[in-house]
PDB file of N, CA and C in Angstrom:
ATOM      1  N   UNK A   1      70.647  54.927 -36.018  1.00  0.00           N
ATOM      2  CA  UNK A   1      70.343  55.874 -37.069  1.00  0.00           C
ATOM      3  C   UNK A   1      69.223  56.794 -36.599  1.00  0.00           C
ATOM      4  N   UNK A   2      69.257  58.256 -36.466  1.00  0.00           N
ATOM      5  CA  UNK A   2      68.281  59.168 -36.230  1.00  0.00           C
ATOM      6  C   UNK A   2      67.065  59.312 -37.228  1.00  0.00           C
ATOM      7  N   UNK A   3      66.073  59.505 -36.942  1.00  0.00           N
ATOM      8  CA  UNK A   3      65.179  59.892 -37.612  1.00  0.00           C
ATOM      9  C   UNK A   3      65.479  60.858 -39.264  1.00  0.00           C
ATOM     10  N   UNK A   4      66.294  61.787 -38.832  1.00  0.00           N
ATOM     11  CA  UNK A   4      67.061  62.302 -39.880  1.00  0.00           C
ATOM     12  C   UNK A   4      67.422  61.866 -41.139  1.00  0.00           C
ATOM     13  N   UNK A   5      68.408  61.135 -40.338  1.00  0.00           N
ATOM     14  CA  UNK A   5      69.477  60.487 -41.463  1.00  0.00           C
ATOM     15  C   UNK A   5      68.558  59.535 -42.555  1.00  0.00           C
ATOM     16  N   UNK A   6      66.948  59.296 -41.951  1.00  0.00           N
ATOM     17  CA  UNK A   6      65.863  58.947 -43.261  1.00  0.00           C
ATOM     18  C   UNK A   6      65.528  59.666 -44.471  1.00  0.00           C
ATOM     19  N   UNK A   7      65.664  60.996 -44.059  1.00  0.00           N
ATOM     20  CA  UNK A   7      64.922  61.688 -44.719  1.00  0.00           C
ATOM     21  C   UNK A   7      65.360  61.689 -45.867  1.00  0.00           C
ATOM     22  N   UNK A   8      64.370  61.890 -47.069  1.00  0.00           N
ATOM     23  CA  UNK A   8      64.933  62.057 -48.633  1.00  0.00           C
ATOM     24  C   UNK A   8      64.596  63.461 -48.960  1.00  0.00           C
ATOM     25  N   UNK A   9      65.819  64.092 -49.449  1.00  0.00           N
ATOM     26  CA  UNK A   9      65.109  65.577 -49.894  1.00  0.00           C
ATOM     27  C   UNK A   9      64.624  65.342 -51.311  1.00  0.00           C
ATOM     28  N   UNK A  10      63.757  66.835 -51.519  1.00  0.00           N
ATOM     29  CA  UNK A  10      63.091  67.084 -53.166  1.00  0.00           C
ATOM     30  C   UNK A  10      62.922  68.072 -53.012  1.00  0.00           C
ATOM     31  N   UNK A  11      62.208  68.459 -54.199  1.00  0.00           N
ATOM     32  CA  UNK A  11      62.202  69.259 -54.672  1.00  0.00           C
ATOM     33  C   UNK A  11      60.182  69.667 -55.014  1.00  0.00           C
ATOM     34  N   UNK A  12      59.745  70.526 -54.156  1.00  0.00           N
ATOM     35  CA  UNK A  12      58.383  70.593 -54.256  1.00  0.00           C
ATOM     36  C   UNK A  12      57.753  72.250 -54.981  1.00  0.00           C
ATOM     37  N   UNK A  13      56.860  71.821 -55.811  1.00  0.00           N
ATOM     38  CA  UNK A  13      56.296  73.103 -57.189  1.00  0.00           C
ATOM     39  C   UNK A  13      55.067  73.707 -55.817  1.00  0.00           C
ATOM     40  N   UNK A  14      54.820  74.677 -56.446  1.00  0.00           N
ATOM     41  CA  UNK A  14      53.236  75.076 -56.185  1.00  0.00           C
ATOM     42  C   UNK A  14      52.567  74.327 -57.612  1.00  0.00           C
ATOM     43  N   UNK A  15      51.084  74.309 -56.856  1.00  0.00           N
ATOM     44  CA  UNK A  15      50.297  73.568 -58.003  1.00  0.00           C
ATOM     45  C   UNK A  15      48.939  74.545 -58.516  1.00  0.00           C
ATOM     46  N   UNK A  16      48.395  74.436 -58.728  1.00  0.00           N
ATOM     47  CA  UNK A  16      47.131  74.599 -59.117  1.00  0.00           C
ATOM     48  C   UNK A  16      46.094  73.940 -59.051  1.00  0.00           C
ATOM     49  N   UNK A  17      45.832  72.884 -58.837  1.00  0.00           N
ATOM     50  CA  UNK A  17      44.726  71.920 -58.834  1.00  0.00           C
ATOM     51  C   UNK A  17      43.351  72.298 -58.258  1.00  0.00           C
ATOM     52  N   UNK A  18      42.731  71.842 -59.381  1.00  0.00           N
ATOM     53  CA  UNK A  18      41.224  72.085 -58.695  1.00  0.00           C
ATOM     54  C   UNK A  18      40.387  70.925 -58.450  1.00  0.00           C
ATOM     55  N   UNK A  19      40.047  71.005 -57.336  1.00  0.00           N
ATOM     56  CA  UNK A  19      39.006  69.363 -56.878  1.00  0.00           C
ATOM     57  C   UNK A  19      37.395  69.974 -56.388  1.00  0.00           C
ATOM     58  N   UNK A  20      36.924  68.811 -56.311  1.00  0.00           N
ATOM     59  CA  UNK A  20      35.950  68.953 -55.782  1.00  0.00           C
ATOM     60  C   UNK A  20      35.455  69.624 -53.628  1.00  0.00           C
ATOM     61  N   UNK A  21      34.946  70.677 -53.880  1.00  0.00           N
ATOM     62  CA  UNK A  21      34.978  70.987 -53.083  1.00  0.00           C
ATOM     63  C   UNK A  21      34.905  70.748 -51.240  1.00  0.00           C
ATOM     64  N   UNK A  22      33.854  69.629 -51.339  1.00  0.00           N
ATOM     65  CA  UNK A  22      33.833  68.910 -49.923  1.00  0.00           C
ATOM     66  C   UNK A  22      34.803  68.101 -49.422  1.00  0.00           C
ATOM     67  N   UNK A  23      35.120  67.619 -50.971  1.00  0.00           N
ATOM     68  CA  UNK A  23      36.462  66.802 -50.965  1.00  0.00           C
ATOM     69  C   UNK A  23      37.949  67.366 -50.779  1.00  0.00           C
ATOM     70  N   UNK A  24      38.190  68.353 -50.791  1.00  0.00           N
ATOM     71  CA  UNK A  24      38.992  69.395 -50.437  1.00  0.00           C
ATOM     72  C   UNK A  24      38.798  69.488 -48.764  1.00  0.00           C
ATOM     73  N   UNK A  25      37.757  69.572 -48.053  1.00  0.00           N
ATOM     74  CA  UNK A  25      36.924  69.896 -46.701  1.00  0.00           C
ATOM     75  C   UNK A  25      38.099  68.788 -45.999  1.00  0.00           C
ATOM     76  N   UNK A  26      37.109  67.287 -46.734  1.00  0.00           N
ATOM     77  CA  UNK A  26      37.542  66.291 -45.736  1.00  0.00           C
ATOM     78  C   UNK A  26      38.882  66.070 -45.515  1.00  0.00           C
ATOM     79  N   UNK A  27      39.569  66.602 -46.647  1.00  0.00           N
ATOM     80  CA  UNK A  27      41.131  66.307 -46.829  1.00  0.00           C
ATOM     81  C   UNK A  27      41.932  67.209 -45.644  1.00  0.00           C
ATOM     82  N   UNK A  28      41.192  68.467 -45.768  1.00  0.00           N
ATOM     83  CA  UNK A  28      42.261  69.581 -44.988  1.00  0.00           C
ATOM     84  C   UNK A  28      41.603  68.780 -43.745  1.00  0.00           C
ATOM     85  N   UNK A  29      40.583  68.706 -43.196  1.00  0.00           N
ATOM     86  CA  UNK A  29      40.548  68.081 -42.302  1.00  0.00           C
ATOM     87  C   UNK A  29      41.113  67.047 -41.583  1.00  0.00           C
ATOM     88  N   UNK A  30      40.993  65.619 -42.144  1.00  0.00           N
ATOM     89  CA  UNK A  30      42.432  64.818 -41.987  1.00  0.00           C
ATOM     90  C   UNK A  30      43.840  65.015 -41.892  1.00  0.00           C
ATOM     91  N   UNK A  31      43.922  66.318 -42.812  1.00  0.00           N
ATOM     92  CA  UNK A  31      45.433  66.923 -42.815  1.00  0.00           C
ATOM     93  C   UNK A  31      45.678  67.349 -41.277  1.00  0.00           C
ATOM     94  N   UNK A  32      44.644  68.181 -40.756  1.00  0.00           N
ATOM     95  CA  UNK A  32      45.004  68.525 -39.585  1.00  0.00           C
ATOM     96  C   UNK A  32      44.849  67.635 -38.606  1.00  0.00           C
ATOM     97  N   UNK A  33      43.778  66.406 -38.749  1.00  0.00           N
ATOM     98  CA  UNK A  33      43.842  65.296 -37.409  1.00  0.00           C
ATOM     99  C   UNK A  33      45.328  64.871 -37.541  1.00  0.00           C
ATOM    100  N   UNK A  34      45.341  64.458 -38.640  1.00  0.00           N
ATOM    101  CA  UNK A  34      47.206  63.907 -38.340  1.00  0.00           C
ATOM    102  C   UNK A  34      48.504  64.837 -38.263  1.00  0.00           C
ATOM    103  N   UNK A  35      47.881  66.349 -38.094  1.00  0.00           N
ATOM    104  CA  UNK A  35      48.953  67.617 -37.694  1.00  0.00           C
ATOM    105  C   UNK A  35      50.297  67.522 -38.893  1.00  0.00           C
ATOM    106  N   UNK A  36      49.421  67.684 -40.463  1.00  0.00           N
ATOM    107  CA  UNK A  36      50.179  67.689 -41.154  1.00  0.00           C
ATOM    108  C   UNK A  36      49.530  68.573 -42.623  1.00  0.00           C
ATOM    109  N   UNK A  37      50.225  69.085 -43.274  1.00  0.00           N
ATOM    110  CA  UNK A  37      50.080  69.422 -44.662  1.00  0.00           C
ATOM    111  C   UNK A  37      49.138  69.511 -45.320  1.00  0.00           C
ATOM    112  N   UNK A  38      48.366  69.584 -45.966  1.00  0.00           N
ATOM    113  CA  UNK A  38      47.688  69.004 -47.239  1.00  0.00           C
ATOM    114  C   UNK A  38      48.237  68.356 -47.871  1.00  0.00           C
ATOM    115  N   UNK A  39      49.091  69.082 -48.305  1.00  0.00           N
ATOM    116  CA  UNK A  39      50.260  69.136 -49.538  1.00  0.00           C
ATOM    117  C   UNK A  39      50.970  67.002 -49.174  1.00  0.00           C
ATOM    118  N   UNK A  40      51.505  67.197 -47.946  1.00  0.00           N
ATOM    119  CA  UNK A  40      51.944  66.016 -46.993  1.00  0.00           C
ATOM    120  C   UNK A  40      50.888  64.686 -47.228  1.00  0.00           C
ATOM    121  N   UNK A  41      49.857  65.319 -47.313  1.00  0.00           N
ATOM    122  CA  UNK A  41      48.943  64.591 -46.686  1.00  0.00           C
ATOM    123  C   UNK A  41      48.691  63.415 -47.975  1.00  0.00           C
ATOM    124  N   UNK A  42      48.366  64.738 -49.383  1.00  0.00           N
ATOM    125  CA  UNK A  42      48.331  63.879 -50.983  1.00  0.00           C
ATOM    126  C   UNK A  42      49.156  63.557 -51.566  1.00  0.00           C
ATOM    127  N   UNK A  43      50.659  64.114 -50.786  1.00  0.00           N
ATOM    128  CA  UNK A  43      51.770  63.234 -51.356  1.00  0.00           C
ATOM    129  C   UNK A  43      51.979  62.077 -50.852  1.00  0.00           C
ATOM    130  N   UNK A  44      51.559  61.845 -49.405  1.00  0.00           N
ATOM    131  CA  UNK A  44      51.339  60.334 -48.803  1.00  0.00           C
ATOM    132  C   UNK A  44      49.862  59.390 -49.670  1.00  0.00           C
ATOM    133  N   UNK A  45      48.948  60.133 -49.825  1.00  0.00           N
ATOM    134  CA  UNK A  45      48.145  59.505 -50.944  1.00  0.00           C
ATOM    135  C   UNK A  45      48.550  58.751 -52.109  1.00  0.00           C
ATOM    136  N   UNK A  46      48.766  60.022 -52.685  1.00  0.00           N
ATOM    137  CA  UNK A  46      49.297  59.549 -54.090  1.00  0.00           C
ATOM    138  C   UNK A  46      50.993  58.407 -54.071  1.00  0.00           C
ATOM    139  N   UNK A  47      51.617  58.083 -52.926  1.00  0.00           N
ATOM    140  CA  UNK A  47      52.282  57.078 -53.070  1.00  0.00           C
ATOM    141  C   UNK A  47      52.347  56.337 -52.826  1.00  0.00           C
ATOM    142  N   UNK A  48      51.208  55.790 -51.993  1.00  0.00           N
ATOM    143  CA  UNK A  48      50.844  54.679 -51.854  1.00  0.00           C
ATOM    144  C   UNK A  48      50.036  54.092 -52.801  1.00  0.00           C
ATOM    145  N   UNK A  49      48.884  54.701 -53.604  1.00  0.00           N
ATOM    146  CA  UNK A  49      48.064  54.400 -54.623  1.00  0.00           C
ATOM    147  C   UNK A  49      49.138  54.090 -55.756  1.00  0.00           C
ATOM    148  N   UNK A  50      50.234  54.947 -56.138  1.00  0.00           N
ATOM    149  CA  UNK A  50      51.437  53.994 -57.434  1.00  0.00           C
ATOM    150  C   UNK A  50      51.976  52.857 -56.682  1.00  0.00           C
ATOM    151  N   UNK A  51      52.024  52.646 -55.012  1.00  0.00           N
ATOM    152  CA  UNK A  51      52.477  51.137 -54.949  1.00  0.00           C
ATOM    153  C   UNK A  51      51.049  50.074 -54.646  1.00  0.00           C
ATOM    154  N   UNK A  52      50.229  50.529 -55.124  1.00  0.00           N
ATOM    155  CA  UNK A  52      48.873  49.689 -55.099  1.00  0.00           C
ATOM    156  C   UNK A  52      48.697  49.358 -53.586  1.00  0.00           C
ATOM    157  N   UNK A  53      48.919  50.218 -52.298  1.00  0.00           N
ATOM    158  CA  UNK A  53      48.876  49.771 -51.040  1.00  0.00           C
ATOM    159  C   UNK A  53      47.624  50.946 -50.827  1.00  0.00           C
ATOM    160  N   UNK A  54      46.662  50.578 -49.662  1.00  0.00           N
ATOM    161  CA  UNK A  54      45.680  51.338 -49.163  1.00  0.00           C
ATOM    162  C   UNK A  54      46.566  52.601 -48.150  1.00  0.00           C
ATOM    163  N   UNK A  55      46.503  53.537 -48.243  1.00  0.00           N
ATOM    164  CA  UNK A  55      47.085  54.826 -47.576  1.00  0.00           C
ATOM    165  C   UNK A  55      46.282  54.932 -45.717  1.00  0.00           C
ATOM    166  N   UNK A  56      45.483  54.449 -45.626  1.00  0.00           N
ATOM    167  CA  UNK A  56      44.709  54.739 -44.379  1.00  0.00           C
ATOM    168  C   UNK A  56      44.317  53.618 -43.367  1.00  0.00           C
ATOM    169  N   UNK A  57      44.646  53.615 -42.205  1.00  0.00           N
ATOM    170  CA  UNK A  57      44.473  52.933 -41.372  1.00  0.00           C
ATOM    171  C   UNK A  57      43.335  52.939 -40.741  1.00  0.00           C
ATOM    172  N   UNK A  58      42.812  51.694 -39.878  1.00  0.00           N
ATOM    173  CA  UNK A  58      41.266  51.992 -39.467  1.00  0.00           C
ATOM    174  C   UNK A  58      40.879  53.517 -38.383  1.00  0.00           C
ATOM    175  N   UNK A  59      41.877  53.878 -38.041  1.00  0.00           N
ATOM    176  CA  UNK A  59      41.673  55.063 -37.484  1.00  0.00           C
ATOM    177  C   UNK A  59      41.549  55.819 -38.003  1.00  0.00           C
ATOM    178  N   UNK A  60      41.954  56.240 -39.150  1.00  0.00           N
ATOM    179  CA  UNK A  60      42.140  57.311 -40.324  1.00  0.00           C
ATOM    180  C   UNK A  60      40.971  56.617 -40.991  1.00  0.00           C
ATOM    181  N   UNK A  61      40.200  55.561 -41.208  1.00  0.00           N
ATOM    182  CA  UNK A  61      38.822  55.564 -42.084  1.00  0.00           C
ATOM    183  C   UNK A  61      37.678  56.071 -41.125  1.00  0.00           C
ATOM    184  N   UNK A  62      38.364  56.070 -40.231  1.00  0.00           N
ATOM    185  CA  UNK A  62      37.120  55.839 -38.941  1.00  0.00           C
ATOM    186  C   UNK A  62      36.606  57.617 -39.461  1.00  0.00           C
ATOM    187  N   UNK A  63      38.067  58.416 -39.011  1.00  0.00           N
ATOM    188  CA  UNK A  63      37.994  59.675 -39.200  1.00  0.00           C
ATOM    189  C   UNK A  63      37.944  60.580 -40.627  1.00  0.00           C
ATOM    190  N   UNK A  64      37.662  59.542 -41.653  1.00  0.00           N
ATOM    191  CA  UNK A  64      37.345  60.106 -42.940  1.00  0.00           C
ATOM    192  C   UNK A  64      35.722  59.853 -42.676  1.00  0.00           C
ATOM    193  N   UNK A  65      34.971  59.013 -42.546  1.00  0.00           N
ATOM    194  CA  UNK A  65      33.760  58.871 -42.254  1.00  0.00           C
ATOM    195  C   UNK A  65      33.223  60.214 -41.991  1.00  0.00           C
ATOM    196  N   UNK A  66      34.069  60.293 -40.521  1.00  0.00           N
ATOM    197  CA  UNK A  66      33.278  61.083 -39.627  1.00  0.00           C
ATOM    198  C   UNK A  66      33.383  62.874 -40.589  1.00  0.00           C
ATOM    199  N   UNK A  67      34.380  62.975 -41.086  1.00  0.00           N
ATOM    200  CA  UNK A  67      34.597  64.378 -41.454  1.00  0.00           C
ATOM    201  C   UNK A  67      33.656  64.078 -43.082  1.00  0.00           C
ATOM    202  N   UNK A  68      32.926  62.773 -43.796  1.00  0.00           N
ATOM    203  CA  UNK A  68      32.168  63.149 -44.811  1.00  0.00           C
ATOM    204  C   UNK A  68      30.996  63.252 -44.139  1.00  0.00           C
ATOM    205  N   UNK A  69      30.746  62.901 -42.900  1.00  0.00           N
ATOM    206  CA  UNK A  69      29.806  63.624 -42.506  1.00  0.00           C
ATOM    207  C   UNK A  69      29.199  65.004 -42.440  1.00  0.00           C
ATOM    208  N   UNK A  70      30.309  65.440 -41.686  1.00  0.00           N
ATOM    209  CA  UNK A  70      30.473  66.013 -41.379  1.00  0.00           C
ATOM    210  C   UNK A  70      30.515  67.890 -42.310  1.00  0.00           C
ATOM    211  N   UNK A  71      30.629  67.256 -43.998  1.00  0.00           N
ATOM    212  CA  UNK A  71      30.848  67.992 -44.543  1.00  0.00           C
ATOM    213  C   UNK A  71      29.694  67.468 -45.812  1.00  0.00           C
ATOM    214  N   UNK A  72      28.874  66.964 -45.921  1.00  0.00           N
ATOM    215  CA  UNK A  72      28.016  66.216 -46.517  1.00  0.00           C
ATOM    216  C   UNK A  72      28.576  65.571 -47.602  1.00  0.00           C
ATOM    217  N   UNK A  73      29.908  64.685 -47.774  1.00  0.00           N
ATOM    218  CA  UNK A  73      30.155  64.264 -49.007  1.00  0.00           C
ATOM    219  C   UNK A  73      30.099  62.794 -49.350  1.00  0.00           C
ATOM    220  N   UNK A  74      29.082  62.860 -49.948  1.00  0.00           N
ATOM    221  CA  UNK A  74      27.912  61.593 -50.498  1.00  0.00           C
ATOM    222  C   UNK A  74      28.658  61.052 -51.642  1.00  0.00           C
ATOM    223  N   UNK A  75      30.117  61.063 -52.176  1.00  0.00           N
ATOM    224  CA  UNK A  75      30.606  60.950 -53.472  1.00  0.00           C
ATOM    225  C   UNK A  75      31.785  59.524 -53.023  1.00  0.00           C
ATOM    226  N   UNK A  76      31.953  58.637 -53.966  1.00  0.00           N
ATOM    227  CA  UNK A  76      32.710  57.373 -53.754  1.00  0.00           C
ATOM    228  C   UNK A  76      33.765  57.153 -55.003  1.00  0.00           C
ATOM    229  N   UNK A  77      34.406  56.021 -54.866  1.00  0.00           N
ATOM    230  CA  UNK A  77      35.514  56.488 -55.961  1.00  0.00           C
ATOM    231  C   UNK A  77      34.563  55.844 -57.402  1.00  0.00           C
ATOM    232  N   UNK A  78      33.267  54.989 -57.346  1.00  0.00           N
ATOM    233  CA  UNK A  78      32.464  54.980 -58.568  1.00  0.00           C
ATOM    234  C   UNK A  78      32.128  56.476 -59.419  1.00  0.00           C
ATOM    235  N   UNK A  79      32.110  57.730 -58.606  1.00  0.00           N
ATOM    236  CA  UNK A  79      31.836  59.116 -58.775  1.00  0.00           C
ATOM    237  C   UNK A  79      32.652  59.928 -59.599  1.00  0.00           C
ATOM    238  N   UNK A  80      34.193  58.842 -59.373  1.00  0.00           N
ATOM    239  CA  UNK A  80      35.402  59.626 -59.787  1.00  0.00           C
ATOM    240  C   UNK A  80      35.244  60.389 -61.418  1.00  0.00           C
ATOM    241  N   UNK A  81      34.840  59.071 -62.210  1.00  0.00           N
ATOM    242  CA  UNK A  81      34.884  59.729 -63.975  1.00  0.00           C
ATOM    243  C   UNK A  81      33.764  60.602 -63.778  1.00  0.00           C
ATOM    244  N   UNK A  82      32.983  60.786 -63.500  1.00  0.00           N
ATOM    245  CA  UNK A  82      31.304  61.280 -63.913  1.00  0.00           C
ATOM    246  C   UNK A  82      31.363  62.449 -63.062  1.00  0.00           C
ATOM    247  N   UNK A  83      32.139  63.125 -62.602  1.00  0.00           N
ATOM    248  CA  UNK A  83      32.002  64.307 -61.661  1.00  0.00           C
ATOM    249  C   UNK A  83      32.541  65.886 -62.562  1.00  0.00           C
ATOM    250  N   UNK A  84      31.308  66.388 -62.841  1.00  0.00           N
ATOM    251  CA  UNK A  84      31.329  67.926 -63.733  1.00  0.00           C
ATOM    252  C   UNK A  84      31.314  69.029 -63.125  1.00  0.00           C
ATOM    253  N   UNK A  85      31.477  70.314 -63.664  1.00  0.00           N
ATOM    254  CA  UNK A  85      31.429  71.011 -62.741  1.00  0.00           C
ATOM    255  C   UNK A  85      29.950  71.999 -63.097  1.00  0.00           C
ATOM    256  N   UNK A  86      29.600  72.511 -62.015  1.00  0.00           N
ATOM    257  CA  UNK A  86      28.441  73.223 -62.716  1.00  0.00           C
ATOM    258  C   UNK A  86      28.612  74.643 -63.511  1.00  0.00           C
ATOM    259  N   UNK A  87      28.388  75.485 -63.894  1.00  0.00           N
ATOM    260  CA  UNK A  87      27.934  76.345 -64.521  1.00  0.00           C
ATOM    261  C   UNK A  87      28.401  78.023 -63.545  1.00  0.00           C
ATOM    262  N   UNK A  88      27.964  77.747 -62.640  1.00  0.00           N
ATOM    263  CA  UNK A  88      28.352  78.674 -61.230  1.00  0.00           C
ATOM    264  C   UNK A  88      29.853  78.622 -61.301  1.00  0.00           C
ATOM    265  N   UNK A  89      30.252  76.946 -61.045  1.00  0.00           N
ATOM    266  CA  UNK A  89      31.542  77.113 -60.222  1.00  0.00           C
ATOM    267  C   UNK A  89      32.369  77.728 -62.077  1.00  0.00           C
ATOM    268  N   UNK A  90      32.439  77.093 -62.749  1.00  0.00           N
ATOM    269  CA  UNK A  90      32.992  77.380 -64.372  1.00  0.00           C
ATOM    270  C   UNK A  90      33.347  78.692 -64.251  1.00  0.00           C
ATOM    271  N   UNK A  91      32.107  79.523 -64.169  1.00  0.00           N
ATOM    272  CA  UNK A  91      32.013  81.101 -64.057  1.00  0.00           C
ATOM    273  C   UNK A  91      33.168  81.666 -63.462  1.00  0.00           C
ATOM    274  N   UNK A  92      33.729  80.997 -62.287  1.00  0.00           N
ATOM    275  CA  UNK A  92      34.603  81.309 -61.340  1.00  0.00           C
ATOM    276  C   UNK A  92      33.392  82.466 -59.928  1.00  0.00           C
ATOM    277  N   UNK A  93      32.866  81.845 -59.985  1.00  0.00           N
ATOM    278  CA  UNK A  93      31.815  82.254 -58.962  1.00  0.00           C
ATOM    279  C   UNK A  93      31.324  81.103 -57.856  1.00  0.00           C
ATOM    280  N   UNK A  94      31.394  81.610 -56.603  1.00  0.00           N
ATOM    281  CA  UNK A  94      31.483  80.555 -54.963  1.00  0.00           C
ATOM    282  C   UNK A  94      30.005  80.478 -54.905  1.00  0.00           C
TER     283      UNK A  94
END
């Protein structure tokens, strides 16, 4: 069986979503260590988190580390509810 004959098609929207900004950083970042998507990247996220499995391997934590370094993001999933936006970003102002 070819690689192919795996594939499942769908059907993919544009979105809108707005996140937190560094967190956006580290993501496109990872997106590109593993020469893939964004888009790819949080749909591999988000399906592993509905089958309650961890999405990242120690190479891929190694390299989330390095890129919150890298981008100063000091935020953990305790951060998740409690994260507002300020006043600036609301405005629609960078």
């Amino acid at each position: 069986m070819s690689e192919t004959d795996d594939r499942i098609a769908v059907e993919r929207i544009q979105t809108g979503v707005r996140m937190e900004k560094r967190l956006v950083k580290v993501l496109k970042g990872l997106a590109e260590y593993h020469d893939m998507s964004l888009g790819d990247l949080l749909e591999g996220i988000v399906l592993h988190a509905f089958d309650n499995k961890t999405p990242f391997g120690r190479e891929s934590l190694r390299k989330i580390e390095e890129l919150k370094k890298v981008y100063h993001l000091d935020l953990d999933s305790a951060a998740s509810h409690r994260l507002t936006e300020t006043r600036k970003a609301r405005r629609g102002q960078s």
